[in-house]
Protein backbone atom coordinates (compact mmCIF):
# COMPACT_ATOMS: atom_id res chain seq x y z
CA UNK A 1 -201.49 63.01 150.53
CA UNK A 2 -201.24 59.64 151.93
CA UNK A 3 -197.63 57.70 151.46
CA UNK A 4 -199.17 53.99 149.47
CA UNK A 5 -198.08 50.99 150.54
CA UNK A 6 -194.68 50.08 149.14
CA UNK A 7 -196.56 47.01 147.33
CA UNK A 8 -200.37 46.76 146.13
CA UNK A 9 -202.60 43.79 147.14
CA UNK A 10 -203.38 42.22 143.91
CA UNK A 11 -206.48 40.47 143.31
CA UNK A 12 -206.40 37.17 143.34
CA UNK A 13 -208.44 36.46 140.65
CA UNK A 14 -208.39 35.88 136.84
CA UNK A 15 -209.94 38.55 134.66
CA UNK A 16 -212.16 37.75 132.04
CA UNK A 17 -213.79 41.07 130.61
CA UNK A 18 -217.06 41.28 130.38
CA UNK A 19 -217.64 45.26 130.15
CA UNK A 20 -216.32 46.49 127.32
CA UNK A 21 -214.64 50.10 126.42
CA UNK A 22 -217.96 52.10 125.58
CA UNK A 23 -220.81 50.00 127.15
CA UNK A 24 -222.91 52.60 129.14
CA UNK A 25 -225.57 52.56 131.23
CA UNK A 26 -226.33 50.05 134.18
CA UNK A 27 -224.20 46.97 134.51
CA UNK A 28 -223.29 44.32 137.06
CA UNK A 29 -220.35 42.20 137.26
CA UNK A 30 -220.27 39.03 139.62
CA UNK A 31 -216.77 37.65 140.07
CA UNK A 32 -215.16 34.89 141.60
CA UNK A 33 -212.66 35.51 144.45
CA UNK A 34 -209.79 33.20 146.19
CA UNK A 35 -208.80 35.60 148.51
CA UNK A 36 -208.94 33.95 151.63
CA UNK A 37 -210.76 36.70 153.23
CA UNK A 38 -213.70 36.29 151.31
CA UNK A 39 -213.52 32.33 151.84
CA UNK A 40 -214.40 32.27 147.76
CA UNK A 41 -217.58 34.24 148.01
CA UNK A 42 -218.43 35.95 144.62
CA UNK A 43 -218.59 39.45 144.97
CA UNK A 44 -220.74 41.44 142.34
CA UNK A 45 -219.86 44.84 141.35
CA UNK A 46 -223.05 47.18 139.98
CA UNK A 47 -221.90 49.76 137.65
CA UNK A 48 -223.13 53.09 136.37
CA UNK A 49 -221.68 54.32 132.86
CA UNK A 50 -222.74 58.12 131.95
CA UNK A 51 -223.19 58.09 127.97
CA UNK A 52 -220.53 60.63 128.24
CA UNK A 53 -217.53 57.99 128.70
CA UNK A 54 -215.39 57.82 126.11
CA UNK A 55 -212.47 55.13 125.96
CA UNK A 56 -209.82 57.40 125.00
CA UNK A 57 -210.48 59.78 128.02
CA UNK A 58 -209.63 58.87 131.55
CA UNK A 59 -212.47 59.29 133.55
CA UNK A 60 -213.60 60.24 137.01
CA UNK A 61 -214.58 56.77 139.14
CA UNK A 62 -216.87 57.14 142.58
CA UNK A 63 -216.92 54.22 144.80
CA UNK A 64 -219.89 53.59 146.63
CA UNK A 65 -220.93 51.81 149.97
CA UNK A 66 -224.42 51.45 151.47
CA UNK A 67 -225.73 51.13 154.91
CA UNK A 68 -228.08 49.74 156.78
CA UNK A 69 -230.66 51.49 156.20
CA UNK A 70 -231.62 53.66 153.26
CA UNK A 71 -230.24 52.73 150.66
CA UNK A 72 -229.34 49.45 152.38
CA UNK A 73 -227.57 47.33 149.68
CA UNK A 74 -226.20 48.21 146.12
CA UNK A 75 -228.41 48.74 143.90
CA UNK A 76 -230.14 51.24 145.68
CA UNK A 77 -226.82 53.12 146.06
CA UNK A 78 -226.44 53.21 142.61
CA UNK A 79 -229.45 54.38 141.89
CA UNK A 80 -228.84 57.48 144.24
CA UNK A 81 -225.46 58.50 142.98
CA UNK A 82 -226.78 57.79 139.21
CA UNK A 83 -227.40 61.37 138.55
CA UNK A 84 -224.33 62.55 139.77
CA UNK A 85 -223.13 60.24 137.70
CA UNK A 86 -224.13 61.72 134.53
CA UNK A 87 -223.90 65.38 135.35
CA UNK A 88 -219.75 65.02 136.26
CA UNK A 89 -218.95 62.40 133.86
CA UNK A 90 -218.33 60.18 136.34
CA UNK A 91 -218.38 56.17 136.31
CA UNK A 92 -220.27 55.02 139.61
CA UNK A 93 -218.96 51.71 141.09
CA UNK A 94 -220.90 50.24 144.10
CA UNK A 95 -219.62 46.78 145.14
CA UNK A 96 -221.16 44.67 147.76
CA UNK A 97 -219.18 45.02 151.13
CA UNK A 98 -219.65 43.19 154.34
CA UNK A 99 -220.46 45.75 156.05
CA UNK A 100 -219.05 45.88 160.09
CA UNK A 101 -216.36 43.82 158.62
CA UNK A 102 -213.80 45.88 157.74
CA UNK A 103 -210.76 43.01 156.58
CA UNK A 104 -213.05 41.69 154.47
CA UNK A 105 -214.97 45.41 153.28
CA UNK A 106 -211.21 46.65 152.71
CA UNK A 107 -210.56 43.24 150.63
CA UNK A 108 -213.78 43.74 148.61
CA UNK A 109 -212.80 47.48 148.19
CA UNK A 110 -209.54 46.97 146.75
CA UNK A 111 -210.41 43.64 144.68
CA UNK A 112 -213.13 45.97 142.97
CA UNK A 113 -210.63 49.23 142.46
CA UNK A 114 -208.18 46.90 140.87
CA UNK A 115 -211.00 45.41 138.46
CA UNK A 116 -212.42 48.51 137.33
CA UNK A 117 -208.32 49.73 136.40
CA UNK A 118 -209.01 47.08 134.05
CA UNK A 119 -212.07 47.59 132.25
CA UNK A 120 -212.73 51.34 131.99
CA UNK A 121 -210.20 54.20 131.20
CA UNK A 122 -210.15 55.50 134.68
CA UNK A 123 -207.83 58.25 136.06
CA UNK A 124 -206.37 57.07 139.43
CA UNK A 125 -205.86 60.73 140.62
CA UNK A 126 -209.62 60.89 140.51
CA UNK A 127 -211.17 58.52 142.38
CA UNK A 128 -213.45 59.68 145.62
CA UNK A 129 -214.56 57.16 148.34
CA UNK A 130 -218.48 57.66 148.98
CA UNK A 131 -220.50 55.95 152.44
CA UNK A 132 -223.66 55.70 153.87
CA UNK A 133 -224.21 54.94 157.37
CA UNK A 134 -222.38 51.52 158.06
CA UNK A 135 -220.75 51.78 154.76
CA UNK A 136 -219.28 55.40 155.35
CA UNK A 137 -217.49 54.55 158.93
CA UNK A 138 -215.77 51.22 156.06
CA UNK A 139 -214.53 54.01 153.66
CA UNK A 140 -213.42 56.22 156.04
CA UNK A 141 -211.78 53.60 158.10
CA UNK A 142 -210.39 52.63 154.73
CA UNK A 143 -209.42 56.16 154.03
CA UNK A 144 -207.57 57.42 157.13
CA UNK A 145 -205.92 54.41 158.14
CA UNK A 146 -202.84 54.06 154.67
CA UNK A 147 -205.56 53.27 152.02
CA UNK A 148 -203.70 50.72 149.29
CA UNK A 149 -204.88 53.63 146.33
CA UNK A 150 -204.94 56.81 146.21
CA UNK A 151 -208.13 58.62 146.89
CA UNK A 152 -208.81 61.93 146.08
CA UNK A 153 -211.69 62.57 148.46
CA UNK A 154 -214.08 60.90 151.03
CA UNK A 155 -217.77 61.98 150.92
CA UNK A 156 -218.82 60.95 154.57
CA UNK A 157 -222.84 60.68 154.54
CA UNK A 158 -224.65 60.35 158.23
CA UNK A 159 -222.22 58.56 159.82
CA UNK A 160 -223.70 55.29 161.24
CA UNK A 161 -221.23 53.63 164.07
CA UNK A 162 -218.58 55.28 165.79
CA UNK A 163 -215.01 56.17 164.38
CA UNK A 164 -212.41 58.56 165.34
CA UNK A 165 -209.81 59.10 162.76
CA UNK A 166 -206.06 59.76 163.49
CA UNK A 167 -205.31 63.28 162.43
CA UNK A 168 -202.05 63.11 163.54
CA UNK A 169 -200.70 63.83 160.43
CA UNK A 170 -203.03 66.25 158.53
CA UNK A 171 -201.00 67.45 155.70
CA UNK A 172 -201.11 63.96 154.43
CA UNK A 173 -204.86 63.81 154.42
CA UNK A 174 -207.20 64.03 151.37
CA UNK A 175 -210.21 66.33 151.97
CA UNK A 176 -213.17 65.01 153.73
CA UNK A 177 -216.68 65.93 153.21
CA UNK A 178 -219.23 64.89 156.04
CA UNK A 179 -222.76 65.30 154.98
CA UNK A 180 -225.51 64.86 157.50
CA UNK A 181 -229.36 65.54 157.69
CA UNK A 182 -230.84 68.00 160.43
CA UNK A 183 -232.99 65.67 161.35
CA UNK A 184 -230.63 62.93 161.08
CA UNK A 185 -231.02 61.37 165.07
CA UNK A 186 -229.82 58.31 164.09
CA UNK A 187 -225.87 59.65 163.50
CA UNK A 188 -226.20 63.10 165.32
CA UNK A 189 -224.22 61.66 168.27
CA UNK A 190 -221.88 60.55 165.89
CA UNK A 191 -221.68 63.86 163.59
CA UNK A 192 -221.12 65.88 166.16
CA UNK A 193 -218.18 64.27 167.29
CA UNK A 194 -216.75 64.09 163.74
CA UNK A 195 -217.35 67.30 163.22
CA UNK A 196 -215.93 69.02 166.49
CA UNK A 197 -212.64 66.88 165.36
CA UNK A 198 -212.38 67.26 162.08
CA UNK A 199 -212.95 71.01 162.56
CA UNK A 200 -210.07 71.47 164.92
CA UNK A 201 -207.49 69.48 162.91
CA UNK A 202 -205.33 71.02 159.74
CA UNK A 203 -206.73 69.00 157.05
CA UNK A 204 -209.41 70.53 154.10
CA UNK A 205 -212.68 69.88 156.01
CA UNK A 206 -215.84 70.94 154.88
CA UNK A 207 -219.22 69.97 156.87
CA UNK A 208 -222.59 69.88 154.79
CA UNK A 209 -225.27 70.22 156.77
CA UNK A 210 -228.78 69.32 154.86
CA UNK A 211 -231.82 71.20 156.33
CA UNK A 212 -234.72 68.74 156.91
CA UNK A 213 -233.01 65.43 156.04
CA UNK A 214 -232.67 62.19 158.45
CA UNK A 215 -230.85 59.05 157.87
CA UNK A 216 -231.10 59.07 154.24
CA UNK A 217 -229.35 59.65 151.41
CA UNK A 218 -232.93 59.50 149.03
CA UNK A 219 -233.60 63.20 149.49
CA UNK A 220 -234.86 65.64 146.59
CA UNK A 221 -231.48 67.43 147.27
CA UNK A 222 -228.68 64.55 147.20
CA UNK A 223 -227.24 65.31 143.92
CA UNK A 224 -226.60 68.87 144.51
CA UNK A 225 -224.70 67.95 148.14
CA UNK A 226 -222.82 65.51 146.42
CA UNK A 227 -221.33 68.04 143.50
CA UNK A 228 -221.23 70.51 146.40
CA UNK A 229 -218.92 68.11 147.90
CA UNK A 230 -216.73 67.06 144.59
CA UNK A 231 -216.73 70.89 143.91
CA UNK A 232 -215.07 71.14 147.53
CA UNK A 233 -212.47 68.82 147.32
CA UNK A 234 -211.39 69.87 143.47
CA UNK A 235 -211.34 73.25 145.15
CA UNK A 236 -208.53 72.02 147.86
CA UNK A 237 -206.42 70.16 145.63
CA UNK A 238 -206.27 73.98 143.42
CA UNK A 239 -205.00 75.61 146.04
CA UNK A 240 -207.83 77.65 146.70
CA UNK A 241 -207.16 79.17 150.32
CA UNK A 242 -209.33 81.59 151.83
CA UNK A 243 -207.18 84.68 153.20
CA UNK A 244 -208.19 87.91 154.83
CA UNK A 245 -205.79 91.20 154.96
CA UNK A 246 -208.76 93.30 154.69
CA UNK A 247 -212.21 92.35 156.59
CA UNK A 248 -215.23 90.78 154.54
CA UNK A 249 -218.05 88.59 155.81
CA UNK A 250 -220.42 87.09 152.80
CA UNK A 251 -224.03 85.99 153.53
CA UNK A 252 -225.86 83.53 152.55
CA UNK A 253 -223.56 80.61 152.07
CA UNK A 254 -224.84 78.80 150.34
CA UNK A 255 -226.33 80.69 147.77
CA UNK A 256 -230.07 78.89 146.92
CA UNK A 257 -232.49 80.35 143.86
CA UNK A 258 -233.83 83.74 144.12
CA UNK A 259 -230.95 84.57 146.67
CA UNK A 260 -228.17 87.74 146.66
CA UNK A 261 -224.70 87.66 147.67
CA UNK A 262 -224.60 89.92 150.45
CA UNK A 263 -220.43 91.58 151.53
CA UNK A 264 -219.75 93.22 154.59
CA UNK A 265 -216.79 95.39 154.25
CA UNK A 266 -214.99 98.45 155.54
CA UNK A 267 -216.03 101.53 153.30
CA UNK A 268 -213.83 102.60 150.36
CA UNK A 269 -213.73 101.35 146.50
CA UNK A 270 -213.04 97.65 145.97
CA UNK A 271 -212.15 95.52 142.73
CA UNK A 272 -214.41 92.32 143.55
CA UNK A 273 -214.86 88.85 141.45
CA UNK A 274 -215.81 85.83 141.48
CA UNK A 275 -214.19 82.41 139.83
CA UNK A 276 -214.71 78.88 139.81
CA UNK A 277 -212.43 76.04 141.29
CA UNK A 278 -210.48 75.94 137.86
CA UNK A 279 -209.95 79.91 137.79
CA UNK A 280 -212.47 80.75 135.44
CA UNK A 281 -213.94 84.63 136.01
CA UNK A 282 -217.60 84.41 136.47
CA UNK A 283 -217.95 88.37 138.06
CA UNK A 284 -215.35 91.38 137.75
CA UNK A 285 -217.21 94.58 138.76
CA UNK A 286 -215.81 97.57 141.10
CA UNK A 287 -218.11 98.20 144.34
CA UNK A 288 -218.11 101.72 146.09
CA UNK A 289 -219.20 100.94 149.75
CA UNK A 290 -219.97 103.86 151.91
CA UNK A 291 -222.31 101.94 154.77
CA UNK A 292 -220.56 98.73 155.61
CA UNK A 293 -222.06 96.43 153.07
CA UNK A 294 -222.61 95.70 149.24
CA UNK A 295 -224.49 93.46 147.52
CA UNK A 296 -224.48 91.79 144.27
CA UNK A 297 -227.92 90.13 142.96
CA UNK A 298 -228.52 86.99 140.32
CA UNK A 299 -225.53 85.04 140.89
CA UNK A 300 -227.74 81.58 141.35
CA UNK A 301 -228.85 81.96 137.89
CA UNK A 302 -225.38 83.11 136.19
CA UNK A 303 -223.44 80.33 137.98
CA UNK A 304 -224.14 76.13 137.82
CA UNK A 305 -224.30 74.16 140.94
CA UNK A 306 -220.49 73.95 142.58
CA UNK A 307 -218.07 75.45 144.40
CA UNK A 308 -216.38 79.39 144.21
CA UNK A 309 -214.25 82.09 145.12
CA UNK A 310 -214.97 85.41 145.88
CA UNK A 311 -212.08 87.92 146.09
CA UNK A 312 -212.10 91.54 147.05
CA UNK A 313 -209.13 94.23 146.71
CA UNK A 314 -207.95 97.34 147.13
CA UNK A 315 -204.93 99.21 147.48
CA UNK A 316 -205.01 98.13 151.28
CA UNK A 317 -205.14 94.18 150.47
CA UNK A 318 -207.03 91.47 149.51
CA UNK A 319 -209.26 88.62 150.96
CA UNK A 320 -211.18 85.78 149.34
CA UNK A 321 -213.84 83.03 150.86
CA UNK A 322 -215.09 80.19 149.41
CA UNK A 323 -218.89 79.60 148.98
CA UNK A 324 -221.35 77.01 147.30
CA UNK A 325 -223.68 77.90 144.79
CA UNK A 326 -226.98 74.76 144.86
């Protein structure tokens, strides 16, 4: 991960709390700022609380950044990661950024963080980055370039103006997910490159590509690509690595309803399972192949939305591969 600054900009403001432990639900916080980048603008802060929270648990925190286009301020961002939200336990903060500013988005990012610490239980080692558009190439300029917190993830979503991050030193990267639309012409320039670098570099990378989709993030599918996503980086920071001493290919991946897992493997008698990102056995069943292939039906309906590991073995070795159940 990413060394932190030596010293944290504080922000230079005076806290009066207004959310209390235990409020849920929608609610926006406009404070005042002297930070000189900001010129003492306000900035407002629009919250989402899952009933879920609970005060005496540390809980998972997304930060969210619009674009320019859809959703373009943030509200509407909210709104969109809402659900999430409430299916992870997760609180949703979505401050206002300037956006193609980054000083002053990178201000506003960090005056925010530091506001939240104080009025919700959060757990720093949980806290993922999430852009749209204009707002994504902020967080992930944020991100890459020494970020004053620690970050657990970025959730890149159709990339709006171009950025190349410095992978220079991959091993001290968080995971990144880039999510972008088929249809997305807007940032397909701009995926592509991100993707042909991020691909090539050492860091846990994982590209979600959403059939159908332009530059939006208000598709019927969002909240499934964003716990896809989550599910992903949790995955990484377990240790799950995908290995191969004995030759398997899995198909489809990922898995939608009404679809089977499909293995193709050398013949001979294999031990084969299947566990989630915190090593919890879903499948443990012994396949006999004898032309090339196995298959193993009604996994989208045994296993919730998310991220897995299927491992094979024998007494000639092992592999495992990661796929997404949505």
């Amino acid at each position: 991960m990413k060394n932190l600054r030596s010293t944290i900009i504080a922000a230079l403001f005076t806290l009066t709390p207004l959310l209390t432990f235990g409020q849920t639900g929608h609610s926006l916080r406009t404070i005042m700022t002297t930070d000189p980048l900001l010129n003492g603008d306000s900035l407002s802060i629009y919250f989402h609380v899952p009933e879920s929270y609970d005060a005496n648990i540390p809980s998972k925190l997304i930060i969210g950044f619009h674009g320019l286009g859809d959703p373009e301020n943030s509200v509407q961002i909210r709104e969109y990661l809402t659900p999430f939200g409430d299916i992870d336990n997760a609180i949703i903060m979505c401050p206002n950024p300037y956006l193609q500013d980054q000083p002053r988005s990178e201000a506003v990012l960090n005056i925010a963080y530091d506001s939240v610490m104080t009025w919700f239980n959060v757990d720093t080692g949980e806290v993922y980055l999430v852009g749209y558009s204009a707002g994504s190439d902020v967080v992930a300029q944020y991100f890459f370039n020494e970020p004053t917190h620690f970050i657990k993830g970025l959730i890149w979503h159709s990339p709006g103006f171009f950025f190349s991050p410095d992978l220079s030193n991959p091993q001290e990267i968080p995971p990144v997910c880039l999510c972008s639309g088929t249809e997305d012409f807007t940032s397909i320039i701009q995926t592509n490159i991100l993707n042909a670098t991020l691909s090539s570099g050492l860091l846990d990378y994982y590209y979600n590509e959403i059939p159908g989709v332009g530059h939006t993030m208000n598709y019927p599918t969002f909240t499934e690509v964003m716990l896809n996503c989550v599910g992903f980086i949790e995955a990484a920071y377990l240790n799950i690595n995908e290995t191969s001493s004995l030759p398997m290919q899995i198909s489809p991946n990922p898995i939608k309803s009404g679809d089977f897992l499909q293995i193709q493997m050398a013949n001979g008698t294999y031990d084969v399972a299947i566990v989630d990102v915190l090593g919890k056995q879903h499948y443990a069943k012994t396949h006999l192949v004898s032309d090339g292939k196995t298959t193993i039906h009604g996994l989208q309906s045994e296993l919730q939305i998310g991220v897995y590991v299927i491992k094979i073995a024998n007494e000639k070795g092992t592999a495992t591969q990661r796929f997404v159940v949505e």
